[in-house]
N, C-alpha and C. Protein backbone atom coordinates (compact mmCIF):
# COMPACT_ATOMS: atom_id res chain seq x y z
N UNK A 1 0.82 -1.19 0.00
CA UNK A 1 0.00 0.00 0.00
C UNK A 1 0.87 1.26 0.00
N UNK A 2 2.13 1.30 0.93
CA UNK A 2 2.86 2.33 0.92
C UNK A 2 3.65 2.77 -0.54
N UNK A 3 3.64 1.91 -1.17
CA UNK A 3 4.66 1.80 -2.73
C UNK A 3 3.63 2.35 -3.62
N UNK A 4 2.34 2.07 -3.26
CA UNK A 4 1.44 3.12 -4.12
C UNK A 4 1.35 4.84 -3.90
N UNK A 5 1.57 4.41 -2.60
CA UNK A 5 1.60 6.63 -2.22
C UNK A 5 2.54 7.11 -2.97
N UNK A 6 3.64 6.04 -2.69
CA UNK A 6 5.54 6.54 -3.03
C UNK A 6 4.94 6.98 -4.65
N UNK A 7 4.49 6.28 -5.21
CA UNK A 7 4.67 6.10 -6.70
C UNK A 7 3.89 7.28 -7.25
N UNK A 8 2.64 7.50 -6.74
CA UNK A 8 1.98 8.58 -6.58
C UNK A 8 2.40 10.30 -6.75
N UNK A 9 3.62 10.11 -5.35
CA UNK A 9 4.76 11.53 -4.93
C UNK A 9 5.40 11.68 -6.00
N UNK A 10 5.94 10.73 -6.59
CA UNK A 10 7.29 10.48 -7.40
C UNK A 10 6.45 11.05 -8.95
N UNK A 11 5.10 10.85 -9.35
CA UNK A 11 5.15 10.92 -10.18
C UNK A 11 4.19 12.74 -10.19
N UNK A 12 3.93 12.94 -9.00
CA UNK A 12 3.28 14.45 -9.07
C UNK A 12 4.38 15.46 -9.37
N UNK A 13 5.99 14.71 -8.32
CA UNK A 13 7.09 15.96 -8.53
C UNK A 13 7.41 15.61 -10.11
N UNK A 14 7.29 14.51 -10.76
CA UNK A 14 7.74 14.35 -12.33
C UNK A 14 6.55 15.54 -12.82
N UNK A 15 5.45 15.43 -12.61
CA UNK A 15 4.42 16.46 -13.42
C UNK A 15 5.35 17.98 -13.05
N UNK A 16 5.43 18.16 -12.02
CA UNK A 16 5.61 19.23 -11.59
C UNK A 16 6.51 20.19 -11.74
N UNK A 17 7.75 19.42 -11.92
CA UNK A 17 9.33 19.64 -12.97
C UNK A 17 9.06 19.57 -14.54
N UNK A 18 8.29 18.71 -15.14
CA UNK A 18 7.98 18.98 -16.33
C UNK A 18 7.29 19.75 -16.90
N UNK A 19 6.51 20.05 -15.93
CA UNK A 19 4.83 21.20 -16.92
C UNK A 19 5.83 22.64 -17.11
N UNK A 20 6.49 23.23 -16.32
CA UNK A 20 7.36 24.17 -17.30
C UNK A 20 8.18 24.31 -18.50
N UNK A 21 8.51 23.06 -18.83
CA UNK A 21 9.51 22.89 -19.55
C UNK A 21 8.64 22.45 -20.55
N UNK A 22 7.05 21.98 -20.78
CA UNK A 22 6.76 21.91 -21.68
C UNK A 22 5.01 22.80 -21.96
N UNK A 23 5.55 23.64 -20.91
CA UNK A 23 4.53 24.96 -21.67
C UNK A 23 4.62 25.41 -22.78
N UNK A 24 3.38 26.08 -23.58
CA UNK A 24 3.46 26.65 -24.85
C UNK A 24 3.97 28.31 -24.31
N UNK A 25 3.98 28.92 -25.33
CA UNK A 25 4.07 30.07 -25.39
C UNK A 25 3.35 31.20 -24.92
N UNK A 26 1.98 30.71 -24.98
CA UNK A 26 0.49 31.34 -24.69
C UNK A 26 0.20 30.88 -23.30
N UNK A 27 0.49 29.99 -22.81
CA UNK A 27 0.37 29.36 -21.69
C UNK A 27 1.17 30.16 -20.27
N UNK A 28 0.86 30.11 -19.26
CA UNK A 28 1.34 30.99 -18.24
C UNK A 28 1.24 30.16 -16.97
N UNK A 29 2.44 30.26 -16.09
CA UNK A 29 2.66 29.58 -15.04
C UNK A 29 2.83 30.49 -13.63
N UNK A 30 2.10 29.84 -12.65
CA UNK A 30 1.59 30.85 -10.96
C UNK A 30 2.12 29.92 -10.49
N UNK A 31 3.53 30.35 -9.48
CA UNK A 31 3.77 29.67 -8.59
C UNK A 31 3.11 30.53 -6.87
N UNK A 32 2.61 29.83 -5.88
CA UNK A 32 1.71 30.28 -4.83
C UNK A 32 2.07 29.60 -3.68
N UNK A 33 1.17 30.21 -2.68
CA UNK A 33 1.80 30.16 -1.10
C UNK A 33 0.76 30.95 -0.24
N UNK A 34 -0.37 29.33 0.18
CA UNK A 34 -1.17 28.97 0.76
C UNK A 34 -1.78 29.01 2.33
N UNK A 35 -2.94 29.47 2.96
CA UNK A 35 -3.48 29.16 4.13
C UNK A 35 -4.17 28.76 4.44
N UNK A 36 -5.09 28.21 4.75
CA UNK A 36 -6.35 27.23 4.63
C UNK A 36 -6.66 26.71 6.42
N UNK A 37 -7.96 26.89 6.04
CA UNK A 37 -8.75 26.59 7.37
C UNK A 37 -9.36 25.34 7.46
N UNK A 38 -8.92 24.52 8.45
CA UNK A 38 -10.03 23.08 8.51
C UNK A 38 -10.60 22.95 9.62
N UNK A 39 -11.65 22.28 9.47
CA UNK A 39 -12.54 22.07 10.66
C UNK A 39 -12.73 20.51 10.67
N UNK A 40 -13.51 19.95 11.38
CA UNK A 40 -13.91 18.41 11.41
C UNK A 40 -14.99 18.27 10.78
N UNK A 41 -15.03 17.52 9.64
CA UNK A 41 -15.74 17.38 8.71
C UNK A 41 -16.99 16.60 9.25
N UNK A 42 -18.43 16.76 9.48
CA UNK A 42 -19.27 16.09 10.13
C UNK A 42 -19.77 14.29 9.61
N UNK A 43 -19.61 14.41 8.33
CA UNK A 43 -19.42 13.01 7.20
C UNK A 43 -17.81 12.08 7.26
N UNK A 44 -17.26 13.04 7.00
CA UNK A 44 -15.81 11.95 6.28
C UNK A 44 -15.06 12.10 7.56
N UNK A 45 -15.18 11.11 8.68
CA UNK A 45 -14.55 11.43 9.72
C UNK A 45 -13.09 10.87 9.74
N UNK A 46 -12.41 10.42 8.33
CA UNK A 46 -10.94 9.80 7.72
C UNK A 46 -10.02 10.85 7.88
N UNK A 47 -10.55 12.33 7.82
CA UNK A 47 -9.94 12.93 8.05
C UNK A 47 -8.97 13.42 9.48
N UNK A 48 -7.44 13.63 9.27
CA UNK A 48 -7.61 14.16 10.88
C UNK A 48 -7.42 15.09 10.99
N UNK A 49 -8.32 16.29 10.82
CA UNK A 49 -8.31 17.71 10.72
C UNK A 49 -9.46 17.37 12.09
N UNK A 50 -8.82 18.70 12.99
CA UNK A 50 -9.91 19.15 13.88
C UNK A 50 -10.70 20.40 14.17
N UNK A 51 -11.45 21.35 14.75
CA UNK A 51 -12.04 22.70 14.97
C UNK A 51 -10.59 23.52 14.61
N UNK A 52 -10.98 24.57 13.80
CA UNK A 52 -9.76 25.51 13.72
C UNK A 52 -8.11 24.86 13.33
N UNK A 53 -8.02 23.64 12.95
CA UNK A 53 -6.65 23.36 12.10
C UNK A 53 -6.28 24.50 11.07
N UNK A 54 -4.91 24.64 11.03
CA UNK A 54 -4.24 25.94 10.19
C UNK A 54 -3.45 24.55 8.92
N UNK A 55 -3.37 24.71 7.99
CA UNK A 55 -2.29 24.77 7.22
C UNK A 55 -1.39 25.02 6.11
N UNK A 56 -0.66 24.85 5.72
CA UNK A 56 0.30 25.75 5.29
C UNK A 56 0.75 25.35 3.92
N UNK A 57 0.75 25.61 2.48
CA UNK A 57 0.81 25.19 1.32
C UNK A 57 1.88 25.94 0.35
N UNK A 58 2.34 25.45 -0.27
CA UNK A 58 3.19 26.22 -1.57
C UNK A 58 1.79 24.87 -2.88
N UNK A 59 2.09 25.59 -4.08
CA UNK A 59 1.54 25.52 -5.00
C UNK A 59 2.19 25.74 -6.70
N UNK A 60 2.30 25.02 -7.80
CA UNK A 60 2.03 25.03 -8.60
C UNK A 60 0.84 25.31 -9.67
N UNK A 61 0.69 26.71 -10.44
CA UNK A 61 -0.25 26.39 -11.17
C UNK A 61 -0.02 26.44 -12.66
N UNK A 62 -0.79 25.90 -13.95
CA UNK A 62 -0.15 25.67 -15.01
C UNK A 62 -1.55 26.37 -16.09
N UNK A 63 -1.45 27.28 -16.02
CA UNK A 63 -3.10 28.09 -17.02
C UNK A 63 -2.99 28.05 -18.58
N UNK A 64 -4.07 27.60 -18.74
CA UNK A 64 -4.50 28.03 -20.71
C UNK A 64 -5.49 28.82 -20.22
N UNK A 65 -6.10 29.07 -21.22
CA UNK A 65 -6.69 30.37 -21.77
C UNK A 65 -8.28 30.20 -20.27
N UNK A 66 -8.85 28.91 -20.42
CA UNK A 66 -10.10 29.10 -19.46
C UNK A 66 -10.19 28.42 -18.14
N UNK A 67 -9.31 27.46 -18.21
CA UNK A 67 -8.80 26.61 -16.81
C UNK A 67 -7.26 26.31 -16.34
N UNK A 68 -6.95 25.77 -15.37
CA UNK A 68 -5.59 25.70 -14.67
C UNK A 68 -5.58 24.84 -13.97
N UNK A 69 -4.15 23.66 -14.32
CA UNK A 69 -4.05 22.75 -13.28
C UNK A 69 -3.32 23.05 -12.25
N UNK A 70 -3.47 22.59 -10.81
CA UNK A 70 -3.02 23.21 -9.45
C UNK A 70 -2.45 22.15 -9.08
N UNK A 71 -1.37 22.03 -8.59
CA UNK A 71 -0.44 20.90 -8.03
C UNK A 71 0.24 21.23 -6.92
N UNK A 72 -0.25 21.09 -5.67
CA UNK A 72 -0.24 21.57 -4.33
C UNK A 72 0.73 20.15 -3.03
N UNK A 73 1.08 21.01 -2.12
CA UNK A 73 1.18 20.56 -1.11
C UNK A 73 0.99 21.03 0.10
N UNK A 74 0.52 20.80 1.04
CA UNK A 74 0.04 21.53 2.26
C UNK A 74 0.83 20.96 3.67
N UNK A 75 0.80 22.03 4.44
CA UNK A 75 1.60 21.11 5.77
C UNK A 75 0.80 21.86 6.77
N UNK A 76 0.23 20.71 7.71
CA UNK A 76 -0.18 20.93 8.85
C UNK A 76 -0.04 20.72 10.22
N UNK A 77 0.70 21.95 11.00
CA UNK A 77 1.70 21.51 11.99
C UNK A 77 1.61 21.30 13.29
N UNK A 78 0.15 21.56 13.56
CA UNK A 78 -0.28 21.08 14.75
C UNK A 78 -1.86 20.96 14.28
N UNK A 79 -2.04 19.71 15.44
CA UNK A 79 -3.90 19.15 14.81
C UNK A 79 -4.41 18.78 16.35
N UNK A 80 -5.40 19.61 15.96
CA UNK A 80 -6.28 19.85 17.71
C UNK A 80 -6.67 17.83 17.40
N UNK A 81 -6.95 17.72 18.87
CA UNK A 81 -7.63 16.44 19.13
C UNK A 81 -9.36 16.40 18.46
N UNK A 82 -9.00 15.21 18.03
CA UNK A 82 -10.31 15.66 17.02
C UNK A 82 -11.85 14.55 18.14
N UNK A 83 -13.20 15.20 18.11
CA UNK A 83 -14.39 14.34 19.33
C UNK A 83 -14.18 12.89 19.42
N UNK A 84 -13.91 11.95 20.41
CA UNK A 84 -13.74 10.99 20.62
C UNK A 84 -11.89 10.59 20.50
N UNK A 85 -10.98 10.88 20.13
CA UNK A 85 -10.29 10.69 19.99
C UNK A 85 -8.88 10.90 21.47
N UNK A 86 -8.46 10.50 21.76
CA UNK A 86 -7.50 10.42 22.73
C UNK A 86 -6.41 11.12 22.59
N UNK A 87 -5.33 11.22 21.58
CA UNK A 87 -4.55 12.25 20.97
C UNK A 87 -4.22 12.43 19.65
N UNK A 88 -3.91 13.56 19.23
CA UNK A 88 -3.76 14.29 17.72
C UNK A 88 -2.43 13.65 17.39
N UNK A 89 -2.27 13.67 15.66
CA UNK A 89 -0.92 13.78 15.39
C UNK A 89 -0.08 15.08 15.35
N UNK A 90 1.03 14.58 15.11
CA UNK A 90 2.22 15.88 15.60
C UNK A 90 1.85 16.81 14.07
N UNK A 91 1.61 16.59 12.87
CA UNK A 91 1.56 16.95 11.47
C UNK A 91 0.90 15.95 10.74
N UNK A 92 0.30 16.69 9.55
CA UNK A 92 -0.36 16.19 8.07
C UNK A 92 0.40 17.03 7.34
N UNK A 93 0.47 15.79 6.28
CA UNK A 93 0.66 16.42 4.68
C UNK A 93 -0.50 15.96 3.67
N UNK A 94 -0.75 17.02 3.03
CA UNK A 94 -1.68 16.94 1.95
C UNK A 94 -1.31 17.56 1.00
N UNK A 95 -0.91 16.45 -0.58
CA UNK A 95 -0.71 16.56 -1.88
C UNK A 95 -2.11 16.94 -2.46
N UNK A 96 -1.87 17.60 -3.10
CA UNK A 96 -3.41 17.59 -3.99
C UNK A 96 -3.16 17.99 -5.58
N UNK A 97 -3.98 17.76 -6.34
CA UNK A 97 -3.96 18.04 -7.75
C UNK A 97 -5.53 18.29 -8.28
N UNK A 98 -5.54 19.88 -8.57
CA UNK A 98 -6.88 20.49 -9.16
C UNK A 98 -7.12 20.71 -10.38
N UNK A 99 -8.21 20.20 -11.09
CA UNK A 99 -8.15 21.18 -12.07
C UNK A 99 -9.52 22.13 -11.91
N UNK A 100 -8.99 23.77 -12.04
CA UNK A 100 -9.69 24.59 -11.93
C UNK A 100 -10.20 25.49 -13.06
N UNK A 101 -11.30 25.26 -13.46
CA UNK A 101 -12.35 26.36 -14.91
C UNK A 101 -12.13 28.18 -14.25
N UNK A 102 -11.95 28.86 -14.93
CA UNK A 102 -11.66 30.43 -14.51
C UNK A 102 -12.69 31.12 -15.48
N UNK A 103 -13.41 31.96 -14.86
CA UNK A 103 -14.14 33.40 -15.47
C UNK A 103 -13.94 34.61 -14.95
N UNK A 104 -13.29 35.22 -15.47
CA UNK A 104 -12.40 36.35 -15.25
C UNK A 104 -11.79 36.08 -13.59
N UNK A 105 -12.54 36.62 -12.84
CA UNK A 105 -11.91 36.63 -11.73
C UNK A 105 -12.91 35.49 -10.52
N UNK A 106 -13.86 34.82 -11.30
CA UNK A 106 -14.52 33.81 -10.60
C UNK A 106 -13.66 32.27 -11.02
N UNK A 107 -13.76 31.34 -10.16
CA UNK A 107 -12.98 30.09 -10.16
C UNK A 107 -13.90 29.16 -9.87
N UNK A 108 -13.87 27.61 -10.17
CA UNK A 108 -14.47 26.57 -9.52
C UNK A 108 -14.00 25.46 -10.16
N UNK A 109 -14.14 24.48 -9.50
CA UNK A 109 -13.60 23.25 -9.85
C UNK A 109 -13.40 22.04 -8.69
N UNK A 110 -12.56 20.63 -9.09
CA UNK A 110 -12.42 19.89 -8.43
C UNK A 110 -11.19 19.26 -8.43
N UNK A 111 -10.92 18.65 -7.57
CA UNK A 111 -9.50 18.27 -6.94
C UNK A 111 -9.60 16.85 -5.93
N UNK A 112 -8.51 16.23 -6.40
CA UNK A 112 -8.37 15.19 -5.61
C UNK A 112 -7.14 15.13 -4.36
N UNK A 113 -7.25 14.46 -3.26
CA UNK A 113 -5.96 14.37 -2.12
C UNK A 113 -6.22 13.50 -1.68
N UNK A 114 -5.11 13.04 -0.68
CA UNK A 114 -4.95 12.95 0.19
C UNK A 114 -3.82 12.73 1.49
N UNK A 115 -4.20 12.52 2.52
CA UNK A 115 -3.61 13.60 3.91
C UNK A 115 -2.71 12.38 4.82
N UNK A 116 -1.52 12.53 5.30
CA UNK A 116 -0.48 11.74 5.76
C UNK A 116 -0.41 12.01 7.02
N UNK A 117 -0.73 11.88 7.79
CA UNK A 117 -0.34 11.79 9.48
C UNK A 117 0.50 10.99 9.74
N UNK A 118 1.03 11.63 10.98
CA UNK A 118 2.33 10.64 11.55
C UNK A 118 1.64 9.29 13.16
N UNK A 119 0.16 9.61 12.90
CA UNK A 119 -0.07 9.14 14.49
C UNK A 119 0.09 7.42 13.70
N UNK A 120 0.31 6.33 15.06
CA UNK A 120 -0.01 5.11 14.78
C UNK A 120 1.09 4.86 13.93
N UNK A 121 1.78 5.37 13.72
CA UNK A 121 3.18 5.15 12.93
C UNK A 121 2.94 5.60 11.59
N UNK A 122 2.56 6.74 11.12
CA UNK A 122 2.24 7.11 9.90
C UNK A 122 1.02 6.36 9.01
N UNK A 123 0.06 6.94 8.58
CA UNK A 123 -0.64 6.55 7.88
C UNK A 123 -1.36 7.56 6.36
N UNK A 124 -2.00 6.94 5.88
CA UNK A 124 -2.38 7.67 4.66
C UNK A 124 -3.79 7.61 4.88
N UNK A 125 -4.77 8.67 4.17
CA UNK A 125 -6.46 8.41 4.05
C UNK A 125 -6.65 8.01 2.83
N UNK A 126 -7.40 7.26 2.72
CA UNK A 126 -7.90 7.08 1.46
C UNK A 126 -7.94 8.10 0.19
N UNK A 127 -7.90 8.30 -0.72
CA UNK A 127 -8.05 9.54 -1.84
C UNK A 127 -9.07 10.16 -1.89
N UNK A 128 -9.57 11.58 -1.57
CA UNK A 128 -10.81 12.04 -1.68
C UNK A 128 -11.13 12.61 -2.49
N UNK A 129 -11.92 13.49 -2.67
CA UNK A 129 -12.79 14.43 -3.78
C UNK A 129 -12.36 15.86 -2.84
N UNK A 130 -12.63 16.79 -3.37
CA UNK A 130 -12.67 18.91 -3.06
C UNK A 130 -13.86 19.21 -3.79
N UNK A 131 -14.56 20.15 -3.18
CA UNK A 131 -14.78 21.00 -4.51
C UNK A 131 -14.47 22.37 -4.31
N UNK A 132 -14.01 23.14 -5.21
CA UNK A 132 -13.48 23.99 -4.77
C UNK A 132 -14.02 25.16 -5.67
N UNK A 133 -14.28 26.72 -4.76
CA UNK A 133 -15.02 27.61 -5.83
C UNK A 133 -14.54 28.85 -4.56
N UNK A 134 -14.84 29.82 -5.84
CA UNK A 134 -13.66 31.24 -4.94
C UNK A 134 -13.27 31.80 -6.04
N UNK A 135 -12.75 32.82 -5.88
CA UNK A 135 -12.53 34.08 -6.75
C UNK A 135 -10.95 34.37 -6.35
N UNK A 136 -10.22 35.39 -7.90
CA UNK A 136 -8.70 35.71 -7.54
C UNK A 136 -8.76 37.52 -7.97
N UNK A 137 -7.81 38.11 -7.24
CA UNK A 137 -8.07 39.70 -7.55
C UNK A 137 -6.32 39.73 -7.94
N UNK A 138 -6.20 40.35 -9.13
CA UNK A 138 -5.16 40.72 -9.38
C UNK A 138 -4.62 41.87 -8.59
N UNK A 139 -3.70 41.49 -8.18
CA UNK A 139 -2.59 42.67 -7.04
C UNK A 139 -1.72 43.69 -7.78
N UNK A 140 -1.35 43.45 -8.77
CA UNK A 140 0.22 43.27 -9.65
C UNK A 140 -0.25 42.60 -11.06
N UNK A 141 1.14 43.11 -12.09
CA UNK A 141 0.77 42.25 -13.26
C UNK A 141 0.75 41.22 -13.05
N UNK A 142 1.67 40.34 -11.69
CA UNK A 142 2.25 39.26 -11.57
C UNK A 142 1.80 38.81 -10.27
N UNK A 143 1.38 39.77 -9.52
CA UNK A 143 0.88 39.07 -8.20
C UNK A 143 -0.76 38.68 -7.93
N UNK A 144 -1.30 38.24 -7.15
CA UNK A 144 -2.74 37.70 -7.66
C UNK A 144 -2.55 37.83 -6.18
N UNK A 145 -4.23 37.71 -5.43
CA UNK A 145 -4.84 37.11 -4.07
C UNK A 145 -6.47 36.15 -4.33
N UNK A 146 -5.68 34.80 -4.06
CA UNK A 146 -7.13 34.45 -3.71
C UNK A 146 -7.82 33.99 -2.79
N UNK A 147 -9.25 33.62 -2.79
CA UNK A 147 -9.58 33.35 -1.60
C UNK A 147 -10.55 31.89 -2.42
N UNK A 148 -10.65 30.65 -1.51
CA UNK A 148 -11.34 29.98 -1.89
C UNK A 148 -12.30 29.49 -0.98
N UNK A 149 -13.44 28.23 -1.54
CA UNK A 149 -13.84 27.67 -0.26
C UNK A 149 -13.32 25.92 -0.85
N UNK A 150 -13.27 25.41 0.09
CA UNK A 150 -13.31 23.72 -0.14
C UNK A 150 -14.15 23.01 0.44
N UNK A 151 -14.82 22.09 -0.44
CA UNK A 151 -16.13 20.92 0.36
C UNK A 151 -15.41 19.64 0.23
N UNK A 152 -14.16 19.08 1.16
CA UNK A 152 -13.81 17.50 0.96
C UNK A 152 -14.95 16.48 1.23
N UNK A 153 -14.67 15.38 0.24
CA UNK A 153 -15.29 14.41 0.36
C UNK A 153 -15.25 13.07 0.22
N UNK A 154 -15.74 12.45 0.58
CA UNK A 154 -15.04 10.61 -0.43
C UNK A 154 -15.94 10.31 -1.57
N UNK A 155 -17.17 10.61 -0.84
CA UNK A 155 -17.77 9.44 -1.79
C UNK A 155 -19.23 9.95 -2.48
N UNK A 156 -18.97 10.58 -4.05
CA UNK A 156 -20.20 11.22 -4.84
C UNK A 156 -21.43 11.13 -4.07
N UNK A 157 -21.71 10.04 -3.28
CA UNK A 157 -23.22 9.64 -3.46
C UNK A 157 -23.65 10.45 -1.42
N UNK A 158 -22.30 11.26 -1.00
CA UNK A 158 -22.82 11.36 0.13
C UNK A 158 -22.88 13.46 -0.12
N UNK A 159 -23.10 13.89 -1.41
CA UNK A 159 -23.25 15.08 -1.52
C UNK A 159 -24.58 15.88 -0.89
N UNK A 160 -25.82 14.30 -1.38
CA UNK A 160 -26.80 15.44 -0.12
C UNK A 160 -26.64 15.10 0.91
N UNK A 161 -25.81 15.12 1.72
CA UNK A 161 -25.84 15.07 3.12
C UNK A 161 -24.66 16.64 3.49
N UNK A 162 -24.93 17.52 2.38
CA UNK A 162 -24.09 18.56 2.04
C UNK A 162 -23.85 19.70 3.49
N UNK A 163 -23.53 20.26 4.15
CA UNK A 163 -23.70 20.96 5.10
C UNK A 163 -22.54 22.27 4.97
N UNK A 164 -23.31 23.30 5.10
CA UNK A 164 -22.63 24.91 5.36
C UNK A 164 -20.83 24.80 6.04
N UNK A 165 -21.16 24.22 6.92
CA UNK A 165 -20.40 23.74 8.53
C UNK A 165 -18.80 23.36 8.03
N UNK A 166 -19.29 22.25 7.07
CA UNK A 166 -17.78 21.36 6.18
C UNK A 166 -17.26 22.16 5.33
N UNK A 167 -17.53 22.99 4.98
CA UNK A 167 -16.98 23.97 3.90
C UNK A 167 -15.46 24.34 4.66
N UNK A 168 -14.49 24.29 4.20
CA UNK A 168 -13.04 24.89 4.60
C UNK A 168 -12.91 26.00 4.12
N UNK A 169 -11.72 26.90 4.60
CA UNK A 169 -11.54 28.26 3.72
C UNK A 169 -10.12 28.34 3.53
N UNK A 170 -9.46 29.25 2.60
CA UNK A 170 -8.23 29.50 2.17
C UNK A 170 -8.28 30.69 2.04
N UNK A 171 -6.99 30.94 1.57
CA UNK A 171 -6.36 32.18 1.35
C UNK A 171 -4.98 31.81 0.34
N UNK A 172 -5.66 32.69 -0.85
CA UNK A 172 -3.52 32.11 -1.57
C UNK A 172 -3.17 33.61 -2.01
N UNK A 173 -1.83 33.49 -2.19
CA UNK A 173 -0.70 34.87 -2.38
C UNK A 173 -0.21 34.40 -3.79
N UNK A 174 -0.31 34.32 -5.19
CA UNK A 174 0.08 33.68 -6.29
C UNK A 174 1.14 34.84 -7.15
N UNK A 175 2.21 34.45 -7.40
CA UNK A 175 3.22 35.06 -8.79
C UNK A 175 3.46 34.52 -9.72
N UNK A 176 3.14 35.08 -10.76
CA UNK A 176 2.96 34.15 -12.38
C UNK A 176 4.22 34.90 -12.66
N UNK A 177 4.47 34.26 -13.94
CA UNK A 177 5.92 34.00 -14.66
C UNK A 177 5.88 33.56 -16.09
């Protein structure tokens, strides 16, 4: 199971070193640097995010003309004890890979992850779903701010059980190039 994550890492940093080198001309690249709010998700309790978790992201993004793929990592460096649980892990990491549709300065889209804790001797969650929607304000020719929301999830069929509450929030600082 672990040789599948590995293979996974190995092949996001291959995307991630390559998508510059084989951009077009027209094409434009945002590298970014992330904040994001988690709470305890009332459904997908795989997660181990608890009330008020902070964490902390750098980002890849790779734009054509109406959408952009996002190739993220997040670090989360302390994780409240989440209801029922006895103690938190010390950190999460969360890889993720989006692809995001853009209208002018409106965004939405979906994204897959998932999140690495060290409790129990390291473990992985299963791969989930995002959805993700939020707007970017240009700062600069080159600097951007955005703000998003995120709805994680596992599994399509538990969307109406949808709630205000699970929604996460962000904040990104982006410089294109």
């Amino acid at each position: 199971m672990k040789n599948k994550y590995v293979s996974c890492l190995l092949l996001f940093g291959t995307l991630t070193i390559m998508l510059p080198v084989c951009s077009s001309a027209r094409s434009q690249a945002n590298l970014g640097f992330s904040v994001r709010r988690h709470g305890e998700h009332s459904k997908f309790d795989e997660l181990p995010f608890g009330k008020r978790d902070h964490s902390l992201g750098i980002d890849y993004e790779f734009h054509e003309s109406t959408a952009f793929w996002q190739f993220g990592l997040s670090y989360t460096p302390d994780l409240s004890i989440k209801d029922g649980e006895t103690e938190a892990p010390d950190y999460a990491l969360t890889p993720t890979i989006n692809l995001i549709a853009k209208d002018n300065m409106y965004h939405g889209g979906i994204g897959i992850a998932s999140t690495y804790s060290d409790i129990d001797g390291g473990e992985w969650t299963s791969v989930y779903w995002q959805f993700i929607l939020g707007f970017r304000f240009d700062i600069s020719k080159r600097l951007s701010l955005s703000a998003y929301g995120y709805y994680p999830f596992k599994r399509w069929g538990e969307l109406a059980d949808f709630r205000f509450k699970d929604v996460e929030y962000g904040l990104r600082i982006g410089a294109g190039f």
